[in-house]
N, C-alpha and C. Protein backbone atom coordinates (compact mmCIF):
# COMPACT_ATOMS: atom_id res chain seq x y z
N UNK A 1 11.67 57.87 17.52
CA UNK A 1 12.99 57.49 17.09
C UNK A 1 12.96 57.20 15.60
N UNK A 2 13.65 57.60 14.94
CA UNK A 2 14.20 57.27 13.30
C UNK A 2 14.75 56.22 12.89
N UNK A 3 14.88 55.39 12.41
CA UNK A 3 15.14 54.10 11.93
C UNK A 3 15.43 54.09 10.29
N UNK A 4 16.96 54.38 10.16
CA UNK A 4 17.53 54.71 8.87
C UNK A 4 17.42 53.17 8.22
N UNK A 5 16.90 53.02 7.33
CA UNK A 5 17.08 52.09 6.57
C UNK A 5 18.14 51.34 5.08
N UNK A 6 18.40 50.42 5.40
CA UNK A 6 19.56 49.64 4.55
C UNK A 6 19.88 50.24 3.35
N UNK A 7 18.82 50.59 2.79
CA UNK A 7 18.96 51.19 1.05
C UNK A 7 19.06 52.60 1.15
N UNK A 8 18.48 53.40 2.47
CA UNK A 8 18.98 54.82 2.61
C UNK A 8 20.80 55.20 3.46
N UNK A 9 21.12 54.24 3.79
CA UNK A 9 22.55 54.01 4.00
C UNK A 9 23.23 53.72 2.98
N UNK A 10 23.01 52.54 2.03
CA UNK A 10 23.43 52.70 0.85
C UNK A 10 23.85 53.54 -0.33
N UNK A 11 22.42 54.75 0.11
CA UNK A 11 22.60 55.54 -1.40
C UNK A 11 23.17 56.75 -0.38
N UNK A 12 23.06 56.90 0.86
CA UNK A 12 24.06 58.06 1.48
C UNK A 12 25.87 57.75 1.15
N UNK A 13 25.87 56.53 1.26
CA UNK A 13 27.54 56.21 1.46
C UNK A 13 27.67 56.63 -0.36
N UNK A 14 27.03 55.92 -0.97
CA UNK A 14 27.32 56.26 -2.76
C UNK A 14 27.30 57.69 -2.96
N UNK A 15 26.37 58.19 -2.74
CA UNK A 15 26.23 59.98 -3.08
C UNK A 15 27.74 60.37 -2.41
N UNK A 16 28.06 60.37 -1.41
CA UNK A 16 28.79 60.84 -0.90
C UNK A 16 30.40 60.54 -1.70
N UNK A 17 30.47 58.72 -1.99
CA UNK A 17 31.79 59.17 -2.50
C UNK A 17 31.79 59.80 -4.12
N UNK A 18 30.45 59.90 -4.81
CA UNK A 18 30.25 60.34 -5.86
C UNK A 18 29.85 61.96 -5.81
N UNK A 19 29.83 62.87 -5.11
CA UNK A 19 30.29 64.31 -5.45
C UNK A 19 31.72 64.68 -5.00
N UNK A 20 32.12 63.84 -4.01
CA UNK A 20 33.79 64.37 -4.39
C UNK A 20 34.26 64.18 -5.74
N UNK A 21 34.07 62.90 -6.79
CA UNK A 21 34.56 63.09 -8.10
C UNK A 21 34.12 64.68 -8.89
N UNK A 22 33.34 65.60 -8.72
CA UNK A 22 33.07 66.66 -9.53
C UNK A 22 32.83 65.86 -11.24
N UNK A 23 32.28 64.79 -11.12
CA UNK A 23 31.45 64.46 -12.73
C UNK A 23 30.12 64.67 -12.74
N UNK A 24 29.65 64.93 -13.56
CA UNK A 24 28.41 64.77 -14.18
C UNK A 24 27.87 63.40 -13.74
N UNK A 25 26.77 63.29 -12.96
CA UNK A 25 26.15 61.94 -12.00
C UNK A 25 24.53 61.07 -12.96
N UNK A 26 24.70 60.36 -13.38
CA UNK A 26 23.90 59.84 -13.61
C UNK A 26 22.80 58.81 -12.72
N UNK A 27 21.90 58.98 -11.98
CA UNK A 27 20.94 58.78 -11.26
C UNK A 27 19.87 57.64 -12.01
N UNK A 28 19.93 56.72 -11.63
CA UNK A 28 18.73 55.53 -11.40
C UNK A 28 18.11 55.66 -10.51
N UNK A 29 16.13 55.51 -10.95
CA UNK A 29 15.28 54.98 -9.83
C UNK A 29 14.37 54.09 -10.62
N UNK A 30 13.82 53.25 -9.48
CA UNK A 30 13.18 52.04 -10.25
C UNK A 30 11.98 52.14 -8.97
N UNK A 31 10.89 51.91 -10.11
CA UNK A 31 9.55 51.74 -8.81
C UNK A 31 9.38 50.32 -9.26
N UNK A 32 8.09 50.13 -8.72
CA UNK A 32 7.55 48.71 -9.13
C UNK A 32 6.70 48.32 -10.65
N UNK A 33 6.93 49.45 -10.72
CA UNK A 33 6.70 49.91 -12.33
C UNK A 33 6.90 50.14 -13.58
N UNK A 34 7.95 51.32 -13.32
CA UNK A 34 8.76 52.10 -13.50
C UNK A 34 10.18 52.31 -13.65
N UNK A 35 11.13 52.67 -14.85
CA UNK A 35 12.54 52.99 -14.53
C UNK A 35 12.37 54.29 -14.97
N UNK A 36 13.49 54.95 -13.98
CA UNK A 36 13.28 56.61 -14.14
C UNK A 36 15.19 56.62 -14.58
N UNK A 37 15.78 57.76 -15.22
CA UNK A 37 17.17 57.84 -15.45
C UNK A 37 17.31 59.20 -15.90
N UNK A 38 18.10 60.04 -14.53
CA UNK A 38 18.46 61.68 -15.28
C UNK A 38 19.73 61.45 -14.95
N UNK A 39 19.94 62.84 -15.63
CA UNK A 39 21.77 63.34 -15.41
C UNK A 39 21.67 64.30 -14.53
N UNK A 40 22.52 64.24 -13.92
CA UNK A 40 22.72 65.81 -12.71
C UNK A 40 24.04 66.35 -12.91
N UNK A 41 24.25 67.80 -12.75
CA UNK A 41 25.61 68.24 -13.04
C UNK A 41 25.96 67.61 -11.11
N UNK A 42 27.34 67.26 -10.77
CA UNK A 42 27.71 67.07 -9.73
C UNK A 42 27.24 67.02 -8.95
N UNK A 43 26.94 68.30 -8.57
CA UNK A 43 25.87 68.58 -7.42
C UNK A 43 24.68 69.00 -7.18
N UNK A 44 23.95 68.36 -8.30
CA UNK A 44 22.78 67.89 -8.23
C UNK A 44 21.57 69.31 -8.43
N UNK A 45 22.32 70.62 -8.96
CA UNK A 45 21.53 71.42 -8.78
C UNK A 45 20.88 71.86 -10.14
N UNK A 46 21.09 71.03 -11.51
CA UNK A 46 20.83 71.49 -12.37
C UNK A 46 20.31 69.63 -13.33
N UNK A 47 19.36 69.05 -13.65
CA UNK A 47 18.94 68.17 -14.60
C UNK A 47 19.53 68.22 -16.13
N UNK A 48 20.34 67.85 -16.60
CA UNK A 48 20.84 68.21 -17.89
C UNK A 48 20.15 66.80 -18.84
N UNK A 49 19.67 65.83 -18.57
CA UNK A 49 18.72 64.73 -19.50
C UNK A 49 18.50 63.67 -18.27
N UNK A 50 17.12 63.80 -19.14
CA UNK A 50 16.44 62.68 -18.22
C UNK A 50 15.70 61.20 -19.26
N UNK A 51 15.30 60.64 -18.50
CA UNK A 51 14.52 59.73 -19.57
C UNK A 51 13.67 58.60 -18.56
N UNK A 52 12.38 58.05 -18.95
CA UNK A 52 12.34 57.04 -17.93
C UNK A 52 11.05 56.10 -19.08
N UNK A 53 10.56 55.31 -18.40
CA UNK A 53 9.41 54.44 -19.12
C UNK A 53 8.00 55.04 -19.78
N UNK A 54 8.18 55.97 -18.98
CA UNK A 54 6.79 56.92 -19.15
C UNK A 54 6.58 58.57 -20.44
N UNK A 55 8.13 58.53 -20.78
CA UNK A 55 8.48 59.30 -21.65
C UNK A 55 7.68 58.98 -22.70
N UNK A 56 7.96 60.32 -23.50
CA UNK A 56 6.77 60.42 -25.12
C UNK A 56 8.12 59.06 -26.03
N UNK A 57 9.07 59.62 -25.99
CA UNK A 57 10.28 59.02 -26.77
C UNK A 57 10.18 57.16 -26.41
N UNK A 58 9.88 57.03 -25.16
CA UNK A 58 9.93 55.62 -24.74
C UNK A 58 8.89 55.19 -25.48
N UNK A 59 7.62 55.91 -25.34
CA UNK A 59 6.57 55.08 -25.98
C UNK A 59 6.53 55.13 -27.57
N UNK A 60 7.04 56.15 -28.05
CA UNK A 60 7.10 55.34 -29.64
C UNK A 60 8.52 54.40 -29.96
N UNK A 61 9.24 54.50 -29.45
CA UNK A 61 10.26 53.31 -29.58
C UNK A 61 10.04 52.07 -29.05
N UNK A 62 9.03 51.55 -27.91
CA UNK A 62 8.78 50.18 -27.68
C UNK A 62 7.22 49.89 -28.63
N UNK A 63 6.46 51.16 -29.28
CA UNK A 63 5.59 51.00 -30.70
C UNK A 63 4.12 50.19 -29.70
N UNK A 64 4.03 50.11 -28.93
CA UNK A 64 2.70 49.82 -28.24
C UNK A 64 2.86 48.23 -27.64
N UNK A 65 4.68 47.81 -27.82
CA UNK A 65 4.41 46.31 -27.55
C UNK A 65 5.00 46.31 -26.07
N UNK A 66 4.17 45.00 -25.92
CA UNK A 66 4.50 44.74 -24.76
C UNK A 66 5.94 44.49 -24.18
N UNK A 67 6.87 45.11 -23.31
CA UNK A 67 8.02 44.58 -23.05
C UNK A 67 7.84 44.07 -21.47
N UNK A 68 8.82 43.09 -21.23
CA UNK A 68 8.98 43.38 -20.21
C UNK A 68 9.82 44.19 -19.32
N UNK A 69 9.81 44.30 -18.20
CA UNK A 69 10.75 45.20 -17.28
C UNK A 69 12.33 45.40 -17.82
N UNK A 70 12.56 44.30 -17.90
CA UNK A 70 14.39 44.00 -17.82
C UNK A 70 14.48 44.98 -19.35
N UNK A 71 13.74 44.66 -20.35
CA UNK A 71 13.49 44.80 -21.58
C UNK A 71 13.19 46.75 -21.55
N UNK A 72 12.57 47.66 -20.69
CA UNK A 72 12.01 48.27 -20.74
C UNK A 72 13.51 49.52 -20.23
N UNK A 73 14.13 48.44 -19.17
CA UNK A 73 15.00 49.49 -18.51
C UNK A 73 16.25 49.49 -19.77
N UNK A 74 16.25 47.76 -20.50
CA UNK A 74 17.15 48.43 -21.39
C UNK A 74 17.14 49.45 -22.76
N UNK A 75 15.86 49.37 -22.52
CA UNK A 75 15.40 50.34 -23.56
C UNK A 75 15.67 51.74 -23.66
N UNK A 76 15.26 52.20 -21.73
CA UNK A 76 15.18 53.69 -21.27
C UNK A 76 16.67 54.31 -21.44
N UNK A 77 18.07 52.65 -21.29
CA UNK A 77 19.27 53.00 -20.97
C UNK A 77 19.59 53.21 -22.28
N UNK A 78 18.67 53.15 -23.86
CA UNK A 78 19.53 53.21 -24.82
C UNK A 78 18.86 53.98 -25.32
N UNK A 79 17.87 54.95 -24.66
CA UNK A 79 17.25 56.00 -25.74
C UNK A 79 17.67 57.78 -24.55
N UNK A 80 18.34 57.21 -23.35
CA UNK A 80 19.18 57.73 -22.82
C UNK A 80 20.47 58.10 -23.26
N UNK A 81 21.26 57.15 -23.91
CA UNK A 81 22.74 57.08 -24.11
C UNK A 81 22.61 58.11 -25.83
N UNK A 82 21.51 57.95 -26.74
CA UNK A 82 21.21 58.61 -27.84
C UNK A 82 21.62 60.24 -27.32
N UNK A 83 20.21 60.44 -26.30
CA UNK A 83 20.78 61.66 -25.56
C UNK A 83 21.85 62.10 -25.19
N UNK A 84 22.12 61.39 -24.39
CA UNK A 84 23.75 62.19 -24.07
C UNK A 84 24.79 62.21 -25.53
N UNK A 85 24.42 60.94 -26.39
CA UNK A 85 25.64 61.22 -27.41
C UNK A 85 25.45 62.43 -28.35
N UNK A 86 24.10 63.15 -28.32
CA UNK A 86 23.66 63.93 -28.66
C UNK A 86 24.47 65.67 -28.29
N UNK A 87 24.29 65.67 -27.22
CA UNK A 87 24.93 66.24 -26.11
C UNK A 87 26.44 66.37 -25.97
N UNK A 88 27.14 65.60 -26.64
CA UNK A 88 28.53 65.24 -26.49
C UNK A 88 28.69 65.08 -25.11
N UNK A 89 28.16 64.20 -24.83
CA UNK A 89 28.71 63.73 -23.00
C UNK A 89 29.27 62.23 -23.51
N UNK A 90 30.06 62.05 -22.97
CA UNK A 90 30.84 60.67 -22.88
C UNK A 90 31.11 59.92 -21.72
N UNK A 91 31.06 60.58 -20.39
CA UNK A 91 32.40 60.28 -19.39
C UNK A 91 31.24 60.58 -18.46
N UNK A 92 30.75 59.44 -17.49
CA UNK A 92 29.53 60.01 -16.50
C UNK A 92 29.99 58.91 -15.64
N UNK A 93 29.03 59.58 -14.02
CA UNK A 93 29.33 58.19 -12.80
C UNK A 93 27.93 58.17 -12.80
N UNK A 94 27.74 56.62 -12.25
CA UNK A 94 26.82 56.11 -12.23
C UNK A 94 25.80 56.22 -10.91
N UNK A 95 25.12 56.35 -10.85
CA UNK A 95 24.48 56.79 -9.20
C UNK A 95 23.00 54.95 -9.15
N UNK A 96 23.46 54.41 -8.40
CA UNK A 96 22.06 53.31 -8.51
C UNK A 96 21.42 53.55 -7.40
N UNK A 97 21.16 54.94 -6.72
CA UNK A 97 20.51 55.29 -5.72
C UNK A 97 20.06 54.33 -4.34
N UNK A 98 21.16 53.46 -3.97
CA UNK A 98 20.52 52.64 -3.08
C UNK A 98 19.97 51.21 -3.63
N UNK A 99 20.07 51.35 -4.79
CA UNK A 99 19.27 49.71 -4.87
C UNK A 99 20.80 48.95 -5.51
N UNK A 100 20.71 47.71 -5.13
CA UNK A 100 21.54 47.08 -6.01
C UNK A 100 22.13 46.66 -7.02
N UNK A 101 23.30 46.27 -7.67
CA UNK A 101 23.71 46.49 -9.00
C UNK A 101 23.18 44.89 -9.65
N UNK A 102 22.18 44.91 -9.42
CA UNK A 102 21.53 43.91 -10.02
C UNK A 102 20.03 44.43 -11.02
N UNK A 103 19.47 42.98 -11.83
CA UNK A 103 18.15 43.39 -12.48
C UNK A 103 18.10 44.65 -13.17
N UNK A 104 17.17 45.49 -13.07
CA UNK A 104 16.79 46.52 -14.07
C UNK A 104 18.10 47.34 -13.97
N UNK A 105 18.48 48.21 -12.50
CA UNK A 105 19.55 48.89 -12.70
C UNK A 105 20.91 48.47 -13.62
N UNK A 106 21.25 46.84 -13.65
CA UNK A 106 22.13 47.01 -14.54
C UNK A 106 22.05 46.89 -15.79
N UNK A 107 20.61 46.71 -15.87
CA UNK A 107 20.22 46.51 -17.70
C UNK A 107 20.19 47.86 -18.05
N UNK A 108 20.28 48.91 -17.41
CA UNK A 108 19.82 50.51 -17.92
C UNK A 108 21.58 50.62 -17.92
N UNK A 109 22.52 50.17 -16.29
CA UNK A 109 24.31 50.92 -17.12
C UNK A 109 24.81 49.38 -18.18
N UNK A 110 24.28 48.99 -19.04
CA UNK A 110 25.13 48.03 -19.27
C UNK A 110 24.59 48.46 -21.01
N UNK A 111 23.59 49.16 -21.09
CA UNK A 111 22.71 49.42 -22.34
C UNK A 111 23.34 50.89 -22.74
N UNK A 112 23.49 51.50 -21.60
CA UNK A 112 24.65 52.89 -21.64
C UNK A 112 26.15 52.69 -22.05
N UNK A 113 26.56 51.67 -21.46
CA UNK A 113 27.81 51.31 -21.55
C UNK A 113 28.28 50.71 -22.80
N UNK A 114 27.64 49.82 -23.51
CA UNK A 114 27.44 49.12 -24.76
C UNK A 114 27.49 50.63 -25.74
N UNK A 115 26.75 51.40 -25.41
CA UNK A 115 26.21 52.83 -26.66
C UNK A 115 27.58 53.79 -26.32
N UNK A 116 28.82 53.10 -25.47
CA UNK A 116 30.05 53.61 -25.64
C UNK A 116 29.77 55.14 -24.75
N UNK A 117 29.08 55.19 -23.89
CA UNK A 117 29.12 56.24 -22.66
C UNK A 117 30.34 55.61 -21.32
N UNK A 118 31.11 55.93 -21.05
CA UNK A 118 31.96 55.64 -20.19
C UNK A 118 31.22 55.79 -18.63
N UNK A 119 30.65 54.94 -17.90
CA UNK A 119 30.37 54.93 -16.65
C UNK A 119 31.06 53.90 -15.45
């Protein structure tokens, strides 16, 4: 027997009401480590920018210092938002894949949001 779990119900009900909009989806994942952040066209079949902690770009912008987490995701969310302004993207939905709009996930849309990306 299968045993769907709380955070995979979560990010089914979100995905779902987020490809009826037809926007450009912006995707959060967070390990215990790690913040990961791409763009997907709608439906998910094409990566148009990504960015996460482990990037070449992340590591010379935090310069070898130590950050912490909260510190790290807002980092990924503002060397992300460079990208897209790069890009001329403005206007994106937010995808927090199941985890809650708390901690790292909202330090990555609130660091996007601040850099004047509409999510």
């Amino acid at each position: 027997m299968y045993i769907v779990s709380a955070c995979d119900r979560r990010k089914t009900k979100i995905r779902k009401k987020i490809l009826n909009q037809n926007k450009l989806r912006l995707t959060v994942y967070k390990s215990n480590k790690h913040i990961y952040a791409q763009l997907f066209l709608s439906n998910g079949s094409e990566v148009l920018a990504s960015m996460s902690s482990l990037d070449k770009k992340f590591k010379e912008a935090s310069s070898n210092n130590k950050l912490s987490k909260m510190d790290e995701a807002y980092l990924v969310g503002n060397l992300l938002s460079d990208v897209l302004k790069s890009k001329n993207i403005l206007n994106v939905v937010f995808d927090r894949s199941g985890f809650k709009f708390h901690g790292r996930i909202k330090a990555v849309a609130d660091s996007i949001k601040n850099n004047g990306i509409k999510c």
